[in-house]
Protein backbone atom coordinates (compact mmCIF):
# COMPACT_ATOMS: atom_id res chain seq x y z
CA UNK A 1 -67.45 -25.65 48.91
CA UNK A 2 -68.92 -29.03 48.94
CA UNK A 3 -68.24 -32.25 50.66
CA UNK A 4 -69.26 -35.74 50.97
CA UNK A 5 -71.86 -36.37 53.11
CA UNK A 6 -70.24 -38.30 55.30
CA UNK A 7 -66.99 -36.45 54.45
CA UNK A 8 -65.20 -34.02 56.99
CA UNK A 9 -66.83 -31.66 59.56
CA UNK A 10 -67.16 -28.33 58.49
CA UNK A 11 -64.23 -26.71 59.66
CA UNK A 12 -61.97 -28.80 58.33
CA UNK A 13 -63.90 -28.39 54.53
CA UNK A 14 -63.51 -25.08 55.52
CA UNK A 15 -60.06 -24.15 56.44
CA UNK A 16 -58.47 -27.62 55.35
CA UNK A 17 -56.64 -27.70 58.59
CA UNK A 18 -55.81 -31.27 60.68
CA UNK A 19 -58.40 -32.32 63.04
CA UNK A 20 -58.69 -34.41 65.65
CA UNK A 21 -62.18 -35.26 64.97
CA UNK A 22 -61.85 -35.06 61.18
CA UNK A 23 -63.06 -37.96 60.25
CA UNK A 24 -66.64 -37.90 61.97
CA UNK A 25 -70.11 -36.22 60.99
CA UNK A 26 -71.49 -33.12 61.85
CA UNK A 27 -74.93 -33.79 64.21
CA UNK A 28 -77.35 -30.51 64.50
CA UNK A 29 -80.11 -30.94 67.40
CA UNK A 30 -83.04 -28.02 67.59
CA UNK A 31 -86.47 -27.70 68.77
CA UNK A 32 -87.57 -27.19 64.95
CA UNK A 33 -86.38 -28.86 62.11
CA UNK A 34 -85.13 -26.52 58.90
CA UNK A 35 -88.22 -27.60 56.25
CA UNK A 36 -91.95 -28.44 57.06
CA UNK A 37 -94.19 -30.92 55.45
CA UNK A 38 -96.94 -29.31 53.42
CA UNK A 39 -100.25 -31.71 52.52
CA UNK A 40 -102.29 -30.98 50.04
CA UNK A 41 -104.60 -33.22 47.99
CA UNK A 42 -103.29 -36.94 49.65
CA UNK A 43 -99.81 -35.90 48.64
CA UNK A 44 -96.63 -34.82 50.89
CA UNK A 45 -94.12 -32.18 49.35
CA UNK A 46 -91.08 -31.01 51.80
CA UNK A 47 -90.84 -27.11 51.77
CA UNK A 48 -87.67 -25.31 53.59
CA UNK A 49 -87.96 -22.76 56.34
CA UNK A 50 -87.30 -19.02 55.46
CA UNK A 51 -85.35 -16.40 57.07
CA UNK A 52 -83.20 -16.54 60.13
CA UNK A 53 -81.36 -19.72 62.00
CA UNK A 54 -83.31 -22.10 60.24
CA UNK A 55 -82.60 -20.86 56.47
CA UNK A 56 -79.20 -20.44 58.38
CA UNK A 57 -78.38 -24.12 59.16
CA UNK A 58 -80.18 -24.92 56.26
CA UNK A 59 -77.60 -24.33 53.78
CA UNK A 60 -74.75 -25.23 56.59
CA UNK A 61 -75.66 -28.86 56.33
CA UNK A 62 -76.54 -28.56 52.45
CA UNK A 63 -72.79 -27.32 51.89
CA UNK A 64 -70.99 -29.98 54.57
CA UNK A 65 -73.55 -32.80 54.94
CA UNK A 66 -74.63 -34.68 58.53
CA UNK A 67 -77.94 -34.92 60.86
CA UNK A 68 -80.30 -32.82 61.86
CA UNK A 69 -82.12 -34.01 64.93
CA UNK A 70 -85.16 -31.89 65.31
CA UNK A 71 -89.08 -31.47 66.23
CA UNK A 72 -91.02 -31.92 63.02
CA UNK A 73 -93.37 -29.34 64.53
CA UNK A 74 -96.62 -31.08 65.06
CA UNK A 75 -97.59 -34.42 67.23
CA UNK A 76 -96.99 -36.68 64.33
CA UNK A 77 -93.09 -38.04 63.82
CA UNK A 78 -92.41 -38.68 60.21
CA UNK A 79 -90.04 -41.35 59.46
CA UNK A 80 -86.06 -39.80 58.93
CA UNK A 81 -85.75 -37.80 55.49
CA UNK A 82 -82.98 -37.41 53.50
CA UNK A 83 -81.96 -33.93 52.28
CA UNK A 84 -82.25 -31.80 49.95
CA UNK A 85 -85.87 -33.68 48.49
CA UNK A 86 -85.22 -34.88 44.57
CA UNK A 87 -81.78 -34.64 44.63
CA UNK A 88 -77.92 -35.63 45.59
CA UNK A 89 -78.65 -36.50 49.30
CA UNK A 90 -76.33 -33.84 51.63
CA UNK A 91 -77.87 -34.36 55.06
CA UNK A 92 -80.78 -36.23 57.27
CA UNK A 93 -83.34 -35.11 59.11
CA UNK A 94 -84.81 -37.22 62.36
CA UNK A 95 -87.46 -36.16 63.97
CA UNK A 96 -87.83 -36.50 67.65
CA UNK A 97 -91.11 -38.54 68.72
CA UNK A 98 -93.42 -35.33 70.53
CA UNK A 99 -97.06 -35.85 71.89
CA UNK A 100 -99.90 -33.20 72.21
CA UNK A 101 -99.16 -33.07 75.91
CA UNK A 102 -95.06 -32.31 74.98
CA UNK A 103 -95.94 -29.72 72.74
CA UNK A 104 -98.32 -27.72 74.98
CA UNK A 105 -96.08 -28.47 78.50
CA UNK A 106 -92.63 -28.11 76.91
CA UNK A 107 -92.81 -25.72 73.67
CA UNK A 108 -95.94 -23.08 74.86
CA UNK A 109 -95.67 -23.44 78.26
CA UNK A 110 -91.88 -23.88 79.45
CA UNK A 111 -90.10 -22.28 76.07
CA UNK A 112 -92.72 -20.07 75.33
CA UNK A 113 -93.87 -18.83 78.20
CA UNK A 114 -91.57 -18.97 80.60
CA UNK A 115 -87.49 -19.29 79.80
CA UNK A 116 -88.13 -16.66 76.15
CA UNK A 117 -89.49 -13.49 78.12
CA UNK A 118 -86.69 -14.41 80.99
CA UNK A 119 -83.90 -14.53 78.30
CA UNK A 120 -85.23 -10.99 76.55
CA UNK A 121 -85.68 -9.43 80.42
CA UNK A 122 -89.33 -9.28 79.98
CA UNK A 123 -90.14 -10.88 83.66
CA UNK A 124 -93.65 -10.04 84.01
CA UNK A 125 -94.36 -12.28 81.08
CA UNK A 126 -92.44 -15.29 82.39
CA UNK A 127 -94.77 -17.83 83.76
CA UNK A 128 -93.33 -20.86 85.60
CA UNK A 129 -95.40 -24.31 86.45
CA UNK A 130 -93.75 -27.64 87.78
CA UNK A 131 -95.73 -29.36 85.34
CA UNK A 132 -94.26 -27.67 82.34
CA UNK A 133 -90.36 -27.83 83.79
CA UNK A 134 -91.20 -31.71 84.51
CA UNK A 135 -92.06 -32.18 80.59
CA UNK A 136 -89.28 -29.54 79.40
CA UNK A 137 -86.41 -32.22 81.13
CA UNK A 138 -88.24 -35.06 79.88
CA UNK A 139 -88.56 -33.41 75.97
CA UNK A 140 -84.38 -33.17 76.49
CA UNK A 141 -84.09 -36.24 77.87
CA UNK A 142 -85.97 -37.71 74.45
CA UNK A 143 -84.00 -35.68 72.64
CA UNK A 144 -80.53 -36.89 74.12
CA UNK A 145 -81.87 -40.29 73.60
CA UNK A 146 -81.74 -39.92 69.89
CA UNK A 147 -78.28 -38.01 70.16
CA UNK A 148 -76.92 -41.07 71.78
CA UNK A 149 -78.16 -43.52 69.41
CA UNK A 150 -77.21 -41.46 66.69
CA UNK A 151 -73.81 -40.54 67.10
CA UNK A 152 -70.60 -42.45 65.76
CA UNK A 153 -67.15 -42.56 67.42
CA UNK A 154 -65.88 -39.41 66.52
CA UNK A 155 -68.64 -37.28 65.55
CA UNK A 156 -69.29 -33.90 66.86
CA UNK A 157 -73.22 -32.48 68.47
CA UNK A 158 -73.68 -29.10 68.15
CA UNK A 159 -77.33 -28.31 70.18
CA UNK A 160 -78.81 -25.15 69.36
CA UNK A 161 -80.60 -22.34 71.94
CA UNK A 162 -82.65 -22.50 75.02
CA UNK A 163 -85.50 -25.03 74.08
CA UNK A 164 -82.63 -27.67 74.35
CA UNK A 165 -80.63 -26.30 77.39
CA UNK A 166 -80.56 -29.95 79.14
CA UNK A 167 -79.39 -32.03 76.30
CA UNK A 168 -75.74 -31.31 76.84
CA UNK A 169 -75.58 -33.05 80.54
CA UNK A 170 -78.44 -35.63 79.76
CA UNK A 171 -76.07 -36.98 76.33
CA UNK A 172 -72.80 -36.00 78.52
CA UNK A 173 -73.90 -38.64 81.22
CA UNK A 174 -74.20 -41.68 78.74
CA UNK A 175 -71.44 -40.44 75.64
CA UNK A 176 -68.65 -39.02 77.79
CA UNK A 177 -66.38 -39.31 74.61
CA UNK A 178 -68.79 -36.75 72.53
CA UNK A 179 -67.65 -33.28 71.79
CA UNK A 180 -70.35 -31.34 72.84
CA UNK A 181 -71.12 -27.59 71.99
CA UNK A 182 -74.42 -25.42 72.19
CA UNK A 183 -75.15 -22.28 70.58
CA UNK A 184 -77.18 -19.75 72.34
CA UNK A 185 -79.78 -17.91 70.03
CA UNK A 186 -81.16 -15.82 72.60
CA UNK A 187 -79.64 -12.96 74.69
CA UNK A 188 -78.49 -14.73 78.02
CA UNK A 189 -80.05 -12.70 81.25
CA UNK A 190 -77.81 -11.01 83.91
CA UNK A 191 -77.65 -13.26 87.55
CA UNK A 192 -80.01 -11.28 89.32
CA UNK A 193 -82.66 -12.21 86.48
CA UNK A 194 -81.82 -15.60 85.98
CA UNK A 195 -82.15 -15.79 90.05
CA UNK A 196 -86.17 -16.07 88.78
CA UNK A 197 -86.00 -19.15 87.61
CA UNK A 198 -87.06 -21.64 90.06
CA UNK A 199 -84.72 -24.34 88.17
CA UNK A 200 -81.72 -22.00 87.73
CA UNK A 201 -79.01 -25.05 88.91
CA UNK A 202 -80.27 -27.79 86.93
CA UNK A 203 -80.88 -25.09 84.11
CA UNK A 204 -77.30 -23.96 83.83
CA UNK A 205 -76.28 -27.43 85.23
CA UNK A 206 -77.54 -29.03 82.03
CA UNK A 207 -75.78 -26.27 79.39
CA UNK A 208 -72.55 -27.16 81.21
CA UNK A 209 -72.69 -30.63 80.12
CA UNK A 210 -71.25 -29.31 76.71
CA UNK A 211 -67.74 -28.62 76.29
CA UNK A 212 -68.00 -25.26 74.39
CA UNK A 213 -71.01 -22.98 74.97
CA UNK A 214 -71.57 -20.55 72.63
CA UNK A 215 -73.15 -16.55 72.49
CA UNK A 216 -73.89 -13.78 69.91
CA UNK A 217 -72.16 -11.34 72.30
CA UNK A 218 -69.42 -11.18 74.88
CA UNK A 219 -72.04 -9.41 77.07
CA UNK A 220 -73.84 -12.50 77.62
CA UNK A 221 -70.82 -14.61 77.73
CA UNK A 222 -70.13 -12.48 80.70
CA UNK A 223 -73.71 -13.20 82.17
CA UNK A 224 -73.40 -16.62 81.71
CA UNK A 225 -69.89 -17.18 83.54
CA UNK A 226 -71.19 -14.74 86.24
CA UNK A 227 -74.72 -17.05 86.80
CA UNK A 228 -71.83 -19.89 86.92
CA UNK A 229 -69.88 -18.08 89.94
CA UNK A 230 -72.92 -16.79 91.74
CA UNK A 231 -75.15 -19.56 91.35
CA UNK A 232 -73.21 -22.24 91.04
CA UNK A 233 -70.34 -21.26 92.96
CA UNK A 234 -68.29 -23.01 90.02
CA UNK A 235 -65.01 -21.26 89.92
CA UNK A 236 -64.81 -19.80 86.59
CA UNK A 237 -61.14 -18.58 84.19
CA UNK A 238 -62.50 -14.69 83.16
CA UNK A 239 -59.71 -14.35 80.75
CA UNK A 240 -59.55 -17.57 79.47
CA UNK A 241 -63.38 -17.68 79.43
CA UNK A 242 -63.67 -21.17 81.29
CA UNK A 243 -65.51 -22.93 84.25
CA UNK A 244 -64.55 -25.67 86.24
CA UNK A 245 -66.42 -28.67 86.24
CA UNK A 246 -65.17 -31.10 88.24
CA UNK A 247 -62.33 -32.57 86.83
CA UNK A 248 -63.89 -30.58 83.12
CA UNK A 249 -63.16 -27.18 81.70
CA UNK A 250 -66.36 -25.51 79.78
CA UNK A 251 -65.42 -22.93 77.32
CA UNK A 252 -67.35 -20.20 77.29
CA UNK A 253 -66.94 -17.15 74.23
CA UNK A 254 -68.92 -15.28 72.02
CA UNK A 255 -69.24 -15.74 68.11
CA UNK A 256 -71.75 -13.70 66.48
CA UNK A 257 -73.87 -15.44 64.07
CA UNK A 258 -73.16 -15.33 60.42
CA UNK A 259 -74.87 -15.14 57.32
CA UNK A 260 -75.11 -16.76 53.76
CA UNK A 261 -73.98 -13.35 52.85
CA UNK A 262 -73.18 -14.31 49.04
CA UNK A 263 -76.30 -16.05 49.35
CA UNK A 264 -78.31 -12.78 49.81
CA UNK A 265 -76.10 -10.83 47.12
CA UNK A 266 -76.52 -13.19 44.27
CA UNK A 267 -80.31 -13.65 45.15
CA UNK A 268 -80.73 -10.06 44.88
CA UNK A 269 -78.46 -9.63 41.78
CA UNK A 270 -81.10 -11.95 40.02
CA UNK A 271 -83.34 -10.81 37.06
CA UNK A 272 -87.11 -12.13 38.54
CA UNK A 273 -85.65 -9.91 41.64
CA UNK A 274 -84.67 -6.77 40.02
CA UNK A 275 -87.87 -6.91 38.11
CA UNK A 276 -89.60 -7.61 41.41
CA UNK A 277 -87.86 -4.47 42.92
CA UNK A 278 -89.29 -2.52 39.69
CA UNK A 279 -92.66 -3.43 40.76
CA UNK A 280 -92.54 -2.90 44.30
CA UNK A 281 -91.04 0.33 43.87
CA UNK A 282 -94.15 0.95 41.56
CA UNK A 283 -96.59 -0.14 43.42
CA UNK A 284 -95.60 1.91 46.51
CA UNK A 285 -94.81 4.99 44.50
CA UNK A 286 -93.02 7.49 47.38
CA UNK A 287 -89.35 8.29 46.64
CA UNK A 288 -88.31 6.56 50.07
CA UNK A 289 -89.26 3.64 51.33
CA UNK A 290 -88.76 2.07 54.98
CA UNK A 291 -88.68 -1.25 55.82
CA UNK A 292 -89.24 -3.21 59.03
CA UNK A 293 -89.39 -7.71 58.85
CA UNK A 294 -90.16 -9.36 62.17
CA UNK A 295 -92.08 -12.30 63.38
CA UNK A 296 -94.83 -11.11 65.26
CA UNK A 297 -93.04 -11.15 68.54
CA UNK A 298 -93.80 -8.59 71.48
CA UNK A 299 -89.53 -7.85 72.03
CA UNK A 300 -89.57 -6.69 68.51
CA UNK A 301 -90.72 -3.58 69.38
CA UNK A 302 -93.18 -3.07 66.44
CA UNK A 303 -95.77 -1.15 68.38
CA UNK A 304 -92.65 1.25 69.35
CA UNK A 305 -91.90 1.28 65.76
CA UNK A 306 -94.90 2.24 64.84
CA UNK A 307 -95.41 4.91 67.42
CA UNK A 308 -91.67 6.08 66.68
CA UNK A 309 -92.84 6.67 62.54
CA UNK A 310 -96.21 8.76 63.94
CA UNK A 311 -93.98 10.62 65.72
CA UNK A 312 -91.58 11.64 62.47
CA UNK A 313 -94.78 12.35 60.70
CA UNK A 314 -95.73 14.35 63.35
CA UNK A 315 -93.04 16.84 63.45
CA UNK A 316 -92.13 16.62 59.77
CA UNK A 317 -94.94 17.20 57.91
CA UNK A 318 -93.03 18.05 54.55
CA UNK A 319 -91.85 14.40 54.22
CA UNK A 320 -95.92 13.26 53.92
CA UNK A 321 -96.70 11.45 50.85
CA UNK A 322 -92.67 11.46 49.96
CA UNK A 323 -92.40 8.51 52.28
CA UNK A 324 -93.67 5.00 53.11
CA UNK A 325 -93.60 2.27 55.67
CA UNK A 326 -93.44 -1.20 54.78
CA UNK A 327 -94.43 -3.45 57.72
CA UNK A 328 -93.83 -7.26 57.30
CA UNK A 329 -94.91 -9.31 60.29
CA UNK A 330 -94.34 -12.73 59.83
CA UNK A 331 -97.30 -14.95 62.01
CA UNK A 332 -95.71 -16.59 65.00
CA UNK A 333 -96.65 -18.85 68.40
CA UNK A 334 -100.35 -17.95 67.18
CA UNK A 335 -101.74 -20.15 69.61
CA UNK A 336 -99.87 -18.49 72.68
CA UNK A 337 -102.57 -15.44 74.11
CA UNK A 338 -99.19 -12.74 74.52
CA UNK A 339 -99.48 -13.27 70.51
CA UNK A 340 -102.77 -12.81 70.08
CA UNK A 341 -103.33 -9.46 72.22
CA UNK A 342 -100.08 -7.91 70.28
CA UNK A 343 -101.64 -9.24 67.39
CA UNK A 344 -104.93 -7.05 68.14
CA UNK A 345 -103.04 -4.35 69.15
CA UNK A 346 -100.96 -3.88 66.04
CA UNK A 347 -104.14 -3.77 63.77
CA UNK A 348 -105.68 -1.29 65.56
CA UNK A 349 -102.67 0.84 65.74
CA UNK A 350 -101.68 0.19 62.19
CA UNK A 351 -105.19 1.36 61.42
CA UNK A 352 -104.98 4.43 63.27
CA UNK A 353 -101.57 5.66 61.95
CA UNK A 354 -103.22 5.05 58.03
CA UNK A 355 -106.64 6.91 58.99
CA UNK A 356 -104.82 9.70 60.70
CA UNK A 357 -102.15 10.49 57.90
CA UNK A 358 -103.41 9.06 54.43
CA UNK A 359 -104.50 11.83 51.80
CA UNK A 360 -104.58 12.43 47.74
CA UNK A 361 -103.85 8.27 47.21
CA UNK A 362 -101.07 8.22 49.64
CA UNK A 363 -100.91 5.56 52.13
CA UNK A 364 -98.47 6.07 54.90
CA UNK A 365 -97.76 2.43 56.09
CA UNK A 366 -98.60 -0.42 54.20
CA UNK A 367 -98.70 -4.04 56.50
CA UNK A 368 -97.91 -7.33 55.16
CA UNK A 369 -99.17 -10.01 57.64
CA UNK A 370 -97.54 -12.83 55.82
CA UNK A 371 -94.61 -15.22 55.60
CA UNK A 372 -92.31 -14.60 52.31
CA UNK A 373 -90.57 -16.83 50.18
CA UNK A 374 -86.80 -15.94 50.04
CA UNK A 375 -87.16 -14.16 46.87
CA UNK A 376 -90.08 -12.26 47.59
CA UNK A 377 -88.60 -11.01 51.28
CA UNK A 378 -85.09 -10.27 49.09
CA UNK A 379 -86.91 -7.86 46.94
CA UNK A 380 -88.46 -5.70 49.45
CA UNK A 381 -84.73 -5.94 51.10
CA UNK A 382 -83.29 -4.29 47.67
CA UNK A 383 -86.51 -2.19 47.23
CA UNK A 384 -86.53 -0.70 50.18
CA UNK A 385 -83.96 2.47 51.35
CA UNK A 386 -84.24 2.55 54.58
CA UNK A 387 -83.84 -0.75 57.31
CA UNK A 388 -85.72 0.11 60.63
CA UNK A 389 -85.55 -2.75 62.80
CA UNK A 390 -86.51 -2.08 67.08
CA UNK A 391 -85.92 -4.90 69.10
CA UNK A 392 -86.59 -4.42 72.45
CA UNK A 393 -84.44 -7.23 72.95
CA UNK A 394 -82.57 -9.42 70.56
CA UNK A 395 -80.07 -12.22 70.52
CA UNK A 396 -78.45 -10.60 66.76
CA UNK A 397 -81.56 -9.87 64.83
CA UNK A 398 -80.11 -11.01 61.46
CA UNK A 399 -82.64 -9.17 59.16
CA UNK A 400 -80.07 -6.30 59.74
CA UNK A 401 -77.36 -8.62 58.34
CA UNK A 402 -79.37 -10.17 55.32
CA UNK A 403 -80.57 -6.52 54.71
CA UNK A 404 -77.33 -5.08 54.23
CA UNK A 405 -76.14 -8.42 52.00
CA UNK A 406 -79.07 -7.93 49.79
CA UNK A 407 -78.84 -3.93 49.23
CA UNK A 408 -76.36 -4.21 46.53
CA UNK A 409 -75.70 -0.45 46.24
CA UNK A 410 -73.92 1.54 49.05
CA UNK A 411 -77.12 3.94 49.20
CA UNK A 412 -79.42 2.00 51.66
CA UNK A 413 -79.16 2.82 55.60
CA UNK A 414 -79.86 0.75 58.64
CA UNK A 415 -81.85 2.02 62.09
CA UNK A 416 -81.18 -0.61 64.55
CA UNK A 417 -81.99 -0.67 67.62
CA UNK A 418 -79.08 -0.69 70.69
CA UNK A 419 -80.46 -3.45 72.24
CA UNK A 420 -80.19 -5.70 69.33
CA UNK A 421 -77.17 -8.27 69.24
CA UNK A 422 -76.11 -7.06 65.46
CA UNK A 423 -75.47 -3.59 67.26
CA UNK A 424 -72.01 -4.59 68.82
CA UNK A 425 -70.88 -5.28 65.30
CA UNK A 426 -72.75 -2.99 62.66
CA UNK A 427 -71.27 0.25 64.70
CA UNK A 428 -72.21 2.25 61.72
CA UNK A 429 -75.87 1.91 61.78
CA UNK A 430 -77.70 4.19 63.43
CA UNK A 431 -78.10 3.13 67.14
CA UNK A 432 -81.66 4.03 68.54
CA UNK A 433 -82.96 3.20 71.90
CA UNK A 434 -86.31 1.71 70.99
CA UNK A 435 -88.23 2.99 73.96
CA UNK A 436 -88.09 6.69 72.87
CA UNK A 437 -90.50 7.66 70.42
CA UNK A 438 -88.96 10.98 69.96
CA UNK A 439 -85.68 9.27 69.39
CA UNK A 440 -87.18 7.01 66.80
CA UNK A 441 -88.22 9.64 65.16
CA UNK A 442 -85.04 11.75 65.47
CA UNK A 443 -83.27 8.82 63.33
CA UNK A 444 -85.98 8.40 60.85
CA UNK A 445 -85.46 12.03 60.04
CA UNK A 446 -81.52 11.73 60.03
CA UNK A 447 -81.43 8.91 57.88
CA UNK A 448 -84.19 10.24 55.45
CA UNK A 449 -82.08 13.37 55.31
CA UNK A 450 -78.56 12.04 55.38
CA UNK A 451 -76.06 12.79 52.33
CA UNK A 452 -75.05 10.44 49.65
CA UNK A 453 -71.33 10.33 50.94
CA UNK A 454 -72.01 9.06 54.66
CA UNK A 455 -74.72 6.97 53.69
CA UNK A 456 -71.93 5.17 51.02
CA UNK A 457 -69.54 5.38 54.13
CA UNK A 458 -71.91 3.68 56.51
CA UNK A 459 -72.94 1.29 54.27
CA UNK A 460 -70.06 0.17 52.82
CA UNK A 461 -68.95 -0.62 56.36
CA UNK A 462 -71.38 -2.89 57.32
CA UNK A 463 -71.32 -4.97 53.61
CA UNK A 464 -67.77 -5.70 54.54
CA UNK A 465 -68.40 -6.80 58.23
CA UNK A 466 -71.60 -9.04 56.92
CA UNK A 467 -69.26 -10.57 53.85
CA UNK A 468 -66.16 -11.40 56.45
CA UNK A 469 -68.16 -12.95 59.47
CA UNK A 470 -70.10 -15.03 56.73
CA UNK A 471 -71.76 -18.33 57.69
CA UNK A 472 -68.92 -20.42 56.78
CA UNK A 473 -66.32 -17.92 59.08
CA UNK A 474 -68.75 -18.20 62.21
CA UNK A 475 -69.48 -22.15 61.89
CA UNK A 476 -65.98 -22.89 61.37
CA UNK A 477 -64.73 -20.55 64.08
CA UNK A 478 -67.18 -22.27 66.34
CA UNK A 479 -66.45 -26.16 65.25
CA UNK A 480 -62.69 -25.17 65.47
CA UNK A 481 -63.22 -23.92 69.28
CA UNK A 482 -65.23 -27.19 70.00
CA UNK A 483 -62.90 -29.07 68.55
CA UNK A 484 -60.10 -27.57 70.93
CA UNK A 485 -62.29 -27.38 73.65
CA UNK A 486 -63.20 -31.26 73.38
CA UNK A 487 -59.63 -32.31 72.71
CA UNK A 488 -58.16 -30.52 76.16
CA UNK A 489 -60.40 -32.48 77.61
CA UNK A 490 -59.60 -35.81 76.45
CA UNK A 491 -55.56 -34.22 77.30
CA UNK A 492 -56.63 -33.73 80.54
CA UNK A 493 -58.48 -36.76 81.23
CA UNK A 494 -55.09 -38.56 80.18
CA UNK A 495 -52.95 -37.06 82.39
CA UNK A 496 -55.52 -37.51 85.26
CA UNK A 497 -55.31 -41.12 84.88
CA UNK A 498 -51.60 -41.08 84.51
């Protein structure tokens, strides 16, 4: 459905439904904008994002128009853009003003290396400096700034994930009128973890600026309202899923992410796809073929992966040569040493696994260290049969959703790990606990050997799960909650003053 630019909010586009902020924009703020700049030969061309949140929001603002206020991803701020490039403008993008020393403080040091291993419970990797916290507020604070120059009476700010946890207090403090909501991308850690973090009050302090904070999962919605009871010492509404603020109520609830599903589907019902599939199929040449898509992240779990497939080959020597894994590793944080080591480590193991096992032309795992266009990465979707996807941790993980849009047939099955947000709603995948090598080798077997019938069953399932908690169901469930969230509070600040 499409709408003016400067037309209605989402949810109301989407379920045509009064609003009381109906009239206003839509404002995105995250760390990273949804396209990069590509320069080649004097000349600028704008390029979106692929995959994940990014491709996500993408087309959200593309179908109901607004702002994206973002990081443009390097130390130079381009002037505002209008979106899409070439054609009827749907959205902006403005690009928040970061240095060299914001980008090394605040992205590598604070995001990267300190609050994403505490949100996926990997403490030992969570480093913490002054220095970097110090930049981190000021980055928000910049941020905010832009937020509150931005906005028009009646608009609505929806901040995405943990890179951006202070913006909601910093823009609260000079726009109390602003409906406020942020969307967690991460998992959220239990109390005791987020105890660590030398800045836990001002951390949560900052989220709870918002009116509506958001998760993939009611588990850490629970975490959350628990860090604001034991922490804080906020009293906090369990069943209504609310903490007092002062004179404020914060919702807190969980809406797991979406997908463009139809997006995926018509992609891969495409002719330049289907031939693609033809020639991937080909050019691996084994009946099945697996298929894992990550960025090159240590809680992916791609070294378990790995070690989980050498296991099944192992122990089930009759499915050599029959059988092939795709890897594709997408580059990521390249400049951040934890990425670098895994990266090392992966080669060598990769290598290992293909010396040990390859014979008579066969190559057991073949490893695509590359970023895909959406095409391309929808082909090997449709090509492949099998979806084996390990997160050690993961907020959702939707490669498990846009693989299941994007397998057209019923025949395809999904091995996902248990610790992976998706898990609490694709119930029919297989569920494997990606620190067992024998058990990630137990479900490659059962899915290589399962029937036609449950695999249909299975399958079918999770198509109609990813198809009715679509992108446009989750944004609008979200903007309507906001939007209820933000009015109780202007009801409440009216009978205050009364």
């Amino acid at each position: 459905m499409m709408v003016p630019t400067n037309g209605a909010i989402a949810h109301e586009a989407l379920h045509n439904g009064d609003s009381r902020h109906g009239a206003g924009r839509l404002i995105v703020m995250s760390n990273r904008a949804p396209i990069r700049i590509v320069r080649e030969h004097g000349q600028e061309r704008v390029e979106p994002t692929v995959g994940g949140v990014g491709s996500t929001f993408l087309r959200l603002l593309e179908r109901h128009g607004g702002t994206w206020i973002a990081w443009s991803g390097g130390p130079r701020s381009p002037e505002p853009l209008t979106m899409p490039p070439g054609g009827e403008p749907r959205f902006r993008i403005v690009f928040a003003p970061l240095v060299e020393q914001d980008i090394s403080d605040y992205y590598y040091g604070m995001c990267n290396r300190a609050l994403w291993p505490l949100m996926h419970l990997m403490i030992p990797r969570s480093h913490f400096s002054r220095q970097h916290w110090q930049r981190y507020e000021r980055v928000n604070r910049a941020f905010a700034e832009i937020a509150v120059r931005e906005a028009q009476p009646g608009d609505l700010l929806w901040v995405q994930d943990f890179h951006l946890a202070m913006v909601p207090r910093f823009v609260r403090e000079r726009r109390a009128d602003l409906p406020i909501g942020i969307f967690w991308h991460v998992p959220f850690p239990p109390e005791q973890l987020l105890r660590i973090l030398p800045w836990r009050e001002e951390f949560i302090a900052g989220m709870l600026g918002a009116d509506l904070i958001g998760f993939h999962t009611h588990s850490y919605a629970t975490h959350f309202l628990n860090c604001c009871e034991g922490v804080m010492g906020l009293r906090i509404d369990r069943r209504r899923g609310e903490v007092a603020v002062g004179s404020r109520r914060v919702r807190v609830g969980a809406f797991p992410l979406g997908i463009p599903a139809d997006f995926f589907a018509d992609l891969a019902a495409g002719e330049r796809v289907r031939a693609r599939v033809t020639r991937i199929r080909r050019a691996i040449g084994t009946p099945t073929v697996i298929l894992g898509v990550d960025r090159l992240d240590y809680t992916k779990g791609i070294l378990e992966r790995i070690h989980g497939y050498e296991r099944f080959l192992e122990q089930h020597p009759q499915w050599r040569r029959r059988v092939t894994l795709v890897l594709i590793a997408v580059p990521s944080r390249t400049k951040v040493s934890d990425y670098a080591i895994l990266k090392r480590e992966l080669d060598e193991l990769v290598g290992n696994v293909v010396g040990r096992f390859s014979s008579e032309g066969w190559t057991p795992l073949r490893y695509l260290y590359t970023q895909f266009g959406a095409e391309e990465l929808v082909a090997y979707y449709a090509a492949a049969d099998i979806a084996l996807l390990t997160p050690l941790r993961d907020g959702m993980n939707l490669v498990a959703k846009e693989f299941v849009a994007a397998h057209l047939d019923d025949g395809g099955v999904l091995i996902l790990s248990e610790f992976a947000g998706a898990a609490e709603e694709l119930s029919e995948a297989l569920m494997v606990n990606p620190y067992s090598v024998d058990q990630l080798a137990d479900r490659i077997y059962q899915a290589v050997e399962m029937d036609a019938a449950e695999r249909v069953r299975r399958f079918g399932a999770m198509r109609a799960k990813v198809h009715a908690n679509n992108l446009e169901v989750w944004s609008g469930s979200f903007l309507d909650a906001l939007d209820t969230a933000a009015g109780a509070r202007l009801d409440d600040a009216v009978e205050t003053s009364v």
